[in-house]
PDB file of N, CA and C in Angstrom:
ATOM      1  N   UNK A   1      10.566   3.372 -30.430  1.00  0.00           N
ATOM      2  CA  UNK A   1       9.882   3.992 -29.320  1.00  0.00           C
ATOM      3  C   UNK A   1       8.946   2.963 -28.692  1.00  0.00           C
ATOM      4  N   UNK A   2       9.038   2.673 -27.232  1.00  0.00           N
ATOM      5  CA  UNK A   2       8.333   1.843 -26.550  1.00  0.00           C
ATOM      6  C   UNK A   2       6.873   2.506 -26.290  1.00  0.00           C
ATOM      7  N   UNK A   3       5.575   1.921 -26.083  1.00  0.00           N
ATOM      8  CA  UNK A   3       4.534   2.156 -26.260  1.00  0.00           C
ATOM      9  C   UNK A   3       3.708   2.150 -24.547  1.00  0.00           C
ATOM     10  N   UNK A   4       3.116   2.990 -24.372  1.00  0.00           N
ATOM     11  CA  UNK A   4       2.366   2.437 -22.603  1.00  0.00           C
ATOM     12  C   UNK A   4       1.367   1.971 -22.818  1.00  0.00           C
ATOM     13  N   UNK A   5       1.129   1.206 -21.731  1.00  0.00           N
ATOM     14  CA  UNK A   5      -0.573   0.777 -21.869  1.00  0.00           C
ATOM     15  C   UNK A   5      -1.360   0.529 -20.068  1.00  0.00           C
ATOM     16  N   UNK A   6      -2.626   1.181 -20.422  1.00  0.00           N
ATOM     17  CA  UNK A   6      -2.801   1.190 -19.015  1.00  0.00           C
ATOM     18  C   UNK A   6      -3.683   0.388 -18.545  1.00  0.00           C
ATOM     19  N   UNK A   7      -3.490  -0.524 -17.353  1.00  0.00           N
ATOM     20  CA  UNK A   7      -3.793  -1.222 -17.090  1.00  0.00           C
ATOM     21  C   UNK A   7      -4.950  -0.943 -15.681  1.00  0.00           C
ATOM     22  N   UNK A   8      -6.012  -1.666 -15.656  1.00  0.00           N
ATOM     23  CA  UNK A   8      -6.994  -1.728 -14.654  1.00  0.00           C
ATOM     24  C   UNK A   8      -7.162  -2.891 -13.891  1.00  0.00           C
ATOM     25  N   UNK A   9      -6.416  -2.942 -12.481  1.00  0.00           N
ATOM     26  CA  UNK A   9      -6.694  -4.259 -11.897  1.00  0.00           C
ATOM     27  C   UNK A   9      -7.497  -3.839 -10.369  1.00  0.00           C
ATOM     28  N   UNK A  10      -7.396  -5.432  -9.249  1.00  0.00           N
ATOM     29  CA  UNK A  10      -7.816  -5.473  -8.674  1.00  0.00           C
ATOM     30  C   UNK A  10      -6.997  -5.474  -7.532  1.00  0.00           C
ATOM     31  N   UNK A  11      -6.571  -4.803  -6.350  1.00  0.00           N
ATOM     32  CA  UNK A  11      -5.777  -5.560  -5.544  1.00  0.00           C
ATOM     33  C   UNK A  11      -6.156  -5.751  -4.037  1.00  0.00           C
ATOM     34  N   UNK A  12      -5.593  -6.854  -3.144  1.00  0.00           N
ATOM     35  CA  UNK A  12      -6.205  -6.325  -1.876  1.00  0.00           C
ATOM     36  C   UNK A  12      -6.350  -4.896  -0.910  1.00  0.00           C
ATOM     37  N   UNK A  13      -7.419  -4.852  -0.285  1.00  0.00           N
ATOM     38  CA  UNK A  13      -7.549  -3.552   0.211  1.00  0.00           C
ATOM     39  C   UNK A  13      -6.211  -3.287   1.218  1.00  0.00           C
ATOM     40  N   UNK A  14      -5.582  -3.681   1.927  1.00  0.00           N
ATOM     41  CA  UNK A  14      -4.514  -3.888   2.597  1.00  0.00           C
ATOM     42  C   UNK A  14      -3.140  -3.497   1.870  1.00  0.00           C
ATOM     43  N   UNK A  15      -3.181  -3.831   0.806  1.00  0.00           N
ATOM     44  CA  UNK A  15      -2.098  -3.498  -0.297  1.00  0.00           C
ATOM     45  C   UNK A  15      -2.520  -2.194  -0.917  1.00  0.00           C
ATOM     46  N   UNK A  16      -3.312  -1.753  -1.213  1.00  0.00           N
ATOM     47  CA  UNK A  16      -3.293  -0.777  -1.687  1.00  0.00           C
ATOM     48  C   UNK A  16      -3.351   0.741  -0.736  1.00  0.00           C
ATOM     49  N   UNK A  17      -4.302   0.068   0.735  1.00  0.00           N
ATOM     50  CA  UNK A  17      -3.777   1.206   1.962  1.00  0.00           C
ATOM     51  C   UNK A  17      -2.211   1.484   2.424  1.00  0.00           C
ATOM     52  N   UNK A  18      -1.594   0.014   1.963  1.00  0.00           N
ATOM     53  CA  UNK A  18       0.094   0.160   2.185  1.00  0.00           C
ATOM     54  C   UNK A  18       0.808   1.347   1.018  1.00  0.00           C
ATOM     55  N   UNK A  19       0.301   1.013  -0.203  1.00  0.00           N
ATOM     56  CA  UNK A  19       0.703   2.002  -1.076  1.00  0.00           C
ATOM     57  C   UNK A  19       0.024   3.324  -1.270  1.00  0.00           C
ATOM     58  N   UNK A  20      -0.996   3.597  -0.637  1.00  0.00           N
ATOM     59  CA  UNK A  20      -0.936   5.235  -0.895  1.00  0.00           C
ATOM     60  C   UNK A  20       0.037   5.705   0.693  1.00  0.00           C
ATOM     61  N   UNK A  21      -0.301   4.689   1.374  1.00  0.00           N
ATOM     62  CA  UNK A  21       0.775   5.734   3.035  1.00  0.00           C
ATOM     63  C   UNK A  21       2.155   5.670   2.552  1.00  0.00           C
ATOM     64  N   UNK A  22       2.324   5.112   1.416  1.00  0.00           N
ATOM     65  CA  UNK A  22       3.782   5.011   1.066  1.00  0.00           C
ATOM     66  C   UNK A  22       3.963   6.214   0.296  1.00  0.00           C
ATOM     67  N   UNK A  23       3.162   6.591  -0.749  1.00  0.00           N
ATOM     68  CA  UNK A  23       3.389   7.819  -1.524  1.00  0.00           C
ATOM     69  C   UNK A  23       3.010   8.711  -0.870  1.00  0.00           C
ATOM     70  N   UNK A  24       2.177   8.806  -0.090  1.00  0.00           N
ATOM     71  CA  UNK A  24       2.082  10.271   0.982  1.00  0.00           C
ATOM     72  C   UNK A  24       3.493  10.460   1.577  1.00  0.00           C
ATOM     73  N   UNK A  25       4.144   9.596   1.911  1.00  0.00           N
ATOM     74  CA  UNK A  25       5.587  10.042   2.697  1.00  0.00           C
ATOM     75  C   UNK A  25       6.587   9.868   1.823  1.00  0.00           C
ATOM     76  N   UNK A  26       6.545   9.674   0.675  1.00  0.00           N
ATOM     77  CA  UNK A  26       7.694   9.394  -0.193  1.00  0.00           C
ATOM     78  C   UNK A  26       6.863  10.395  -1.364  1.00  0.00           C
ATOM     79  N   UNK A  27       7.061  11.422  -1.267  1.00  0.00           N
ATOM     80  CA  UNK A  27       6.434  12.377  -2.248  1.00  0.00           C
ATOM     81  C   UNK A  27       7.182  12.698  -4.063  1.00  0.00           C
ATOM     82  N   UNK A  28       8.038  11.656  -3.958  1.00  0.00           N
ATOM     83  CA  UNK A  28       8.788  11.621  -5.462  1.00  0.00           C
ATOM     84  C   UNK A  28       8.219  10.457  -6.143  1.00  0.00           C
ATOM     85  N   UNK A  29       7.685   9.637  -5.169  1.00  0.00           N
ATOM     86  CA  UNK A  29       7.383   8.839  -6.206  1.00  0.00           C
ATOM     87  C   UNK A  29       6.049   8.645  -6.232  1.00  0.00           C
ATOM     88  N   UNK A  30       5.074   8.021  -7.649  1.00  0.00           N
ATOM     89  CA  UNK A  30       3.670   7.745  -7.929  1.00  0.00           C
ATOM     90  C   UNK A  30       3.394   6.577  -7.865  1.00  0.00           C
ATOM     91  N   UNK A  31       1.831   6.424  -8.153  1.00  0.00           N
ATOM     92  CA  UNK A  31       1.752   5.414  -8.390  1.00  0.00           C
ATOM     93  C   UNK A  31       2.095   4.284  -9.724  1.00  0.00           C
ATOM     94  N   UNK A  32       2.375   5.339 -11.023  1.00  0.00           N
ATOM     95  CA  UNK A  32       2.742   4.693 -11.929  1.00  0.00           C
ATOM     96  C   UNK A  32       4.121   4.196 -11.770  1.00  0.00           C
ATOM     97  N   UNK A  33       4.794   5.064 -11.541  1.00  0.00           N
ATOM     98  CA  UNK A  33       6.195   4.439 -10.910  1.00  0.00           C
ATOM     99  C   UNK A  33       6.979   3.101  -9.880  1.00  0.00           C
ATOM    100  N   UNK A  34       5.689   3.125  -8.981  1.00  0.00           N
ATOM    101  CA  UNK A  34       6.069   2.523  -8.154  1.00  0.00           C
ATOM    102  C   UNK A  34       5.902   0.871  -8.725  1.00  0.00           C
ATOM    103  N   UNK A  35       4.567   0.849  -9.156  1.00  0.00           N
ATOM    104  CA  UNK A  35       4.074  -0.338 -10.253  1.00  0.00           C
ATOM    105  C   UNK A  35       5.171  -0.845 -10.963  1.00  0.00           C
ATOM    106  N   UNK A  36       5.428   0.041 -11.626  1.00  0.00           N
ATOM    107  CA  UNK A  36       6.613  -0.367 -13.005  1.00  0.00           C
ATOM    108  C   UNK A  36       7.822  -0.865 -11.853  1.00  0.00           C
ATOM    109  N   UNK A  37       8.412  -0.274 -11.539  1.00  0.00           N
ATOM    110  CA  UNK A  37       9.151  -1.145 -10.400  1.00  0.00           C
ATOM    111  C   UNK A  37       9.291  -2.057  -9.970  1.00  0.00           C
ATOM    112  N   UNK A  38       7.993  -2.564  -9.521  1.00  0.00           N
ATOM    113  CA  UNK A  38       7.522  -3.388  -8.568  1.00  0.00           C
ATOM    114  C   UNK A  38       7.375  -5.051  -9.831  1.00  0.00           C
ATOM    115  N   UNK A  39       6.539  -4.342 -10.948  1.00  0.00           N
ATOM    116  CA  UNK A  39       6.155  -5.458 -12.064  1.00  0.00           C
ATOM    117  C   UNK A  39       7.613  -5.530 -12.506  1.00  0.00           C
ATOM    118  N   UNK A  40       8.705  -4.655 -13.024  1.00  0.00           N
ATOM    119  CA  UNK A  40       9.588  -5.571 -13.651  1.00  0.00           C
ATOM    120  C   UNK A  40      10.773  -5.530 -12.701  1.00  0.00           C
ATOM    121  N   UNK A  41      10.726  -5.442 -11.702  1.00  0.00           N
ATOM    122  CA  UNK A  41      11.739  -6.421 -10.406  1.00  0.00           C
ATOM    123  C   UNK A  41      11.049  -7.947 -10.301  1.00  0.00           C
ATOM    124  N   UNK A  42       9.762  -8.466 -10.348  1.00  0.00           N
ATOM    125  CA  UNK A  42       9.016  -9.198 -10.001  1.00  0.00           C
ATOM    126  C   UNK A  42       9.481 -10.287 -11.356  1.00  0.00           C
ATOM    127  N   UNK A  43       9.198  -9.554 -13.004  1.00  0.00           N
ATOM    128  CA  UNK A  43      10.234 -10.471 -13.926  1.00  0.00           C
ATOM    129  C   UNK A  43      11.374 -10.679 -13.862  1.00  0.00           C
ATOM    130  N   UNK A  44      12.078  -9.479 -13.427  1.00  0.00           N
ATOM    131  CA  UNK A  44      13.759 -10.160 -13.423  1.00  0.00           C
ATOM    132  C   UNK A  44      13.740 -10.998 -12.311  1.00  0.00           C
ATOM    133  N   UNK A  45      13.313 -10.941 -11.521  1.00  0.00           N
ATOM    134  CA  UNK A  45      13.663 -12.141 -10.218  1.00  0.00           C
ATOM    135  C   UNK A  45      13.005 -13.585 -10.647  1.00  0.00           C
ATOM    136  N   UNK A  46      12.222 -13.745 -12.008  1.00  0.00           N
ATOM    137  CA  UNK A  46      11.761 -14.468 -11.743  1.00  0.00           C
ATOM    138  C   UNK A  46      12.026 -14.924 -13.239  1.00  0.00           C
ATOM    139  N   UNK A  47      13.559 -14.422 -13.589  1.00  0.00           N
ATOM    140  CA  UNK A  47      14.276 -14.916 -15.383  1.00  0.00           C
ATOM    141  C   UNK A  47      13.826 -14.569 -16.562  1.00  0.00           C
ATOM    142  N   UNK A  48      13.130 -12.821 -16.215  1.00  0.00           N
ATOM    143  CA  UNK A  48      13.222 -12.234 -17.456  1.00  0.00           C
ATOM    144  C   UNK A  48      14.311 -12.096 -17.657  1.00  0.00           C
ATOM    145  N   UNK A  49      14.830 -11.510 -18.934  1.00  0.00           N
ATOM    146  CA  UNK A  49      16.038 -11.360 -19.153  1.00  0.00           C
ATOM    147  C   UNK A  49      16.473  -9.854 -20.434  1.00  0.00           C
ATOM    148  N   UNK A  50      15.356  -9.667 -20.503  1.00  0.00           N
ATOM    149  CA  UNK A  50      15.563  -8.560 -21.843  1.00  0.00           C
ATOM    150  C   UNK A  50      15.909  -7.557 -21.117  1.00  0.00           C
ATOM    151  N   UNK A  51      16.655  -7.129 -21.924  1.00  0.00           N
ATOM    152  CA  UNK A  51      17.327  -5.255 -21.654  1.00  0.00           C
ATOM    153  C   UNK A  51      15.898  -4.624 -21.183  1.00  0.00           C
ATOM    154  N   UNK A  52      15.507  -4.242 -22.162  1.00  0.00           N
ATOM    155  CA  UNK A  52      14.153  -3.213 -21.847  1.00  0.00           C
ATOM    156  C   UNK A  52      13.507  -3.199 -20.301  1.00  0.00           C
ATOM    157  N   UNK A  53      13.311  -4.804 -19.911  1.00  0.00           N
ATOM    158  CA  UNK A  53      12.336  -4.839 -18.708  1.00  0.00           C
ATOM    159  C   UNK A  53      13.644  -4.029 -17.381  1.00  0.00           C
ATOM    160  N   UNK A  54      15.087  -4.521 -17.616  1.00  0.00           N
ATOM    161  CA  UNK A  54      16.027  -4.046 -16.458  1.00  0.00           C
ATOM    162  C   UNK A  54      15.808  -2.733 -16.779  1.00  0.00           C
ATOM    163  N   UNK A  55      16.004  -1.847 -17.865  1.00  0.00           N
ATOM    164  CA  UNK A  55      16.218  -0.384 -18.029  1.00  0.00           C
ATOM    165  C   UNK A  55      14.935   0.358 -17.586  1.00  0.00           C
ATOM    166  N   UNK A  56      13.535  -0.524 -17.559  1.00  0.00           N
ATOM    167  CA  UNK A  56      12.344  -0.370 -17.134  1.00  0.00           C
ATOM    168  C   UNK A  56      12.760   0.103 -15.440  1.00  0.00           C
ATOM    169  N   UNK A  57      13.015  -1.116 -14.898  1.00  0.00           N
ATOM    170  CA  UNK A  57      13.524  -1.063 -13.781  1.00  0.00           C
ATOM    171  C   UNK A  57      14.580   0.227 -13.312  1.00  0.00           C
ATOM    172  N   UNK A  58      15.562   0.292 -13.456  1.00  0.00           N
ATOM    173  CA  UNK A  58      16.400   0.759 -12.882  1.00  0.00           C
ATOM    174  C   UNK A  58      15.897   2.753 -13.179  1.00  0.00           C
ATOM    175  N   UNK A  59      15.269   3.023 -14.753  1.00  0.00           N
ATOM    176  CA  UNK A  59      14.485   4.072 -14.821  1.00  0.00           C
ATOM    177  C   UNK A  59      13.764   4.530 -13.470  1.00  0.00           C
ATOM    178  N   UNK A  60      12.675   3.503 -13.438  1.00  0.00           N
ATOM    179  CA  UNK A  60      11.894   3.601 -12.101  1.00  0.00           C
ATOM    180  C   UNK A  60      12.831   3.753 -10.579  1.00  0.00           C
ATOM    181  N   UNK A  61      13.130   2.931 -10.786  1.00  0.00           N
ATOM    182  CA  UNK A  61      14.255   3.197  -9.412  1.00  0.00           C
ATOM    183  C   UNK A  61      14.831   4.174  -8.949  1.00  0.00           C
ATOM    184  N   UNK A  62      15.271   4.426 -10.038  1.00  0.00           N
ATOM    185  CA  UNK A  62      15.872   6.049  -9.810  1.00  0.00           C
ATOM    186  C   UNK A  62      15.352   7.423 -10.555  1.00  0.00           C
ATOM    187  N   UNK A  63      14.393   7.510 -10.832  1.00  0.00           N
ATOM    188  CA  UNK A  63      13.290   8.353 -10.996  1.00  0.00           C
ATOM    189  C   UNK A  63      13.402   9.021 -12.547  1.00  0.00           C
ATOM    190  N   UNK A  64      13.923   8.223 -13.356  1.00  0.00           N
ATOM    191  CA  UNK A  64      14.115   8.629 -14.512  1.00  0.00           C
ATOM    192  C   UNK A  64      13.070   8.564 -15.181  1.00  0.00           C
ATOM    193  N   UNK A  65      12.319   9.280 -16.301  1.00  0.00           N
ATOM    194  CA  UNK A  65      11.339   9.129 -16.737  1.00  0.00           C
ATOM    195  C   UNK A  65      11.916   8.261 -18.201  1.00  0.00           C
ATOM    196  N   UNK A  66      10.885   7.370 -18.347  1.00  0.00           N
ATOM    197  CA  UNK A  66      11.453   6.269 -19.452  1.00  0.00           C
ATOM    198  C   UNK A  66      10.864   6.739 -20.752  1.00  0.00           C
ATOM    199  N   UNK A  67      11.722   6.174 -21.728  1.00  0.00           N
ATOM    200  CA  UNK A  67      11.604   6.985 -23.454  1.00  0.00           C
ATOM    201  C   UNK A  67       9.853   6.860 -23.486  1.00  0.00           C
ATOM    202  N   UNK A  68       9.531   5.240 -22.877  1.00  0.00           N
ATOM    203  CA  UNK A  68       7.986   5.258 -22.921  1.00  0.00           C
ATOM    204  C   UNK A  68       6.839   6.327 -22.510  1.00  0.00           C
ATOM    205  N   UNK A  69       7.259   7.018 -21.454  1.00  0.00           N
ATOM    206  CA  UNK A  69       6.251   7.716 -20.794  1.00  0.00           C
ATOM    207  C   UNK A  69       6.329   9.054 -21.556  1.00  0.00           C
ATOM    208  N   UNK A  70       7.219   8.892 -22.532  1.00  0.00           N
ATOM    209  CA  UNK A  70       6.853  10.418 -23.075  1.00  0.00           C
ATOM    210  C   UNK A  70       6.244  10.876 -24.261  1.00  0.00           C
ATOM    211  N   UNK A  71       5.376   9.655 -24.568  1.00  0.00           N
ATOM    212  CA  UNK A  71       4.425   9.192 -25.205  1.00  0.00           C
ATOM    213  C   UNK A  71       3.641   8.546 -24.914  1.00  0.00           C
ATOM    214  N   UNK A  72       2.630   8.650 -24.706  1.00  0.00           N
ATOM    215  CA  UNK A  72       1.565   7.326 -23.962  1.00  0.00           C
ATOM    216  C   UNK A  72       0.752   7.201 -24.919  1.00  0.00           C
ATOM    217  N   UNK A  73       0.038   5.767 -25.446  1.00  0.00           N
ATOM    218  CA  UNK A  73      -0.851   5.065 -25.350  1.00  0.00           C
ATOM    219  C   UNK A  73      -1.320   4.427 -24.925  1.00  0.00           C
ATOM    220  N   UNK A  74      -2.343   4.823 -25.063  1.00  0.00           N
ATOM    221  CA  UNK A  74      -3.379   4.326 -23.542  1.00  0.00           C
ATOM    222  C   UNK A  74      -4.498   3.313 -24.475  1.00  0.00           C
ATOM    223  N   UNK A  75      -4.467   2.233 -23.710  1.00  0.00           N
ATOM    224  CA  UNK A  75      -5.465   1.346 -24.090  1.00  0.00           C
ATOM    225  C   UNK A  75      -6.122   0.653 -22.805  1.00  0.00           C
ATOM    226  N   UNK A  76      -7.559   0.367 -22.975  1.00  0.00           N
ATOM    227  CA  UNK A  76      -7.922  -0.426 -21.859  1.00  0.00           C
ATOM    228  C   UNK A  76      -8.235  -1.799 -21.821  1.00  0.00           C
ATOM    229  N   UNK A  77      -7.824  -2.939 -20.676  1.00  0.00           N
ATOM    230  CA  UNK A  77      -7.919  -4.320 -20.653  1.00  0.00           C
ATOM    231  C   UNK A  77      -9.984  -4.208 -19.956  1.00  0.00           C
TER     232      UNK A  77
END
C-alpha cells in the first residue's frame, strides 16, 4: 500500500489564479488531483521511469482514485 504525504508550498500568484479558474470550470477535478498530474507528467517527461509514478499519472488523468488516497498519511514538510 502506497502512503500520501502532504505537501505545503509556495507558488506564483498568477499560477495559482490560473488553477482555481480552472477547477471552477472543470468541476471533476481538485486540487489534489490536478497536482499529482501535473508532478508526475513533469517526472516522466523528464526520465522517471517507475511503474508507480505512470499509474500515478494516468489514475489522475482519468479520475481514478489511486490505492494511495484511500488511505492517507499526512505528514508536514
Amino acid at each position: 500500500m502506497q502512503q500520501s504525504v502532504s505537501l505545503s508550498v509556495e507558488i506564483p500568484e498568477d499560477l495559482h489564479t490560473s488553477v482555481q479558474n480552472y477547477l471552477e470550470v472543470h468541476s471533476g477535478w481538485s486540487q489534489d488531483r490536478l497536482f499529482c498530474a501535473a508532478i508526475s507528467l513533469f517526472l516522466m517527461q523528464n526520465g522517471v521511469t517507475q511503474r508507480q509514478v505512470s499509474r500515478i499519472y494516468l489514475d489522475s488523468l482519468f479520475g481514478q482514485q489511486p490505492e494511495s488516497n484511500k488511505e492517507m498519511i499526512r505528514s508536514k514538510f
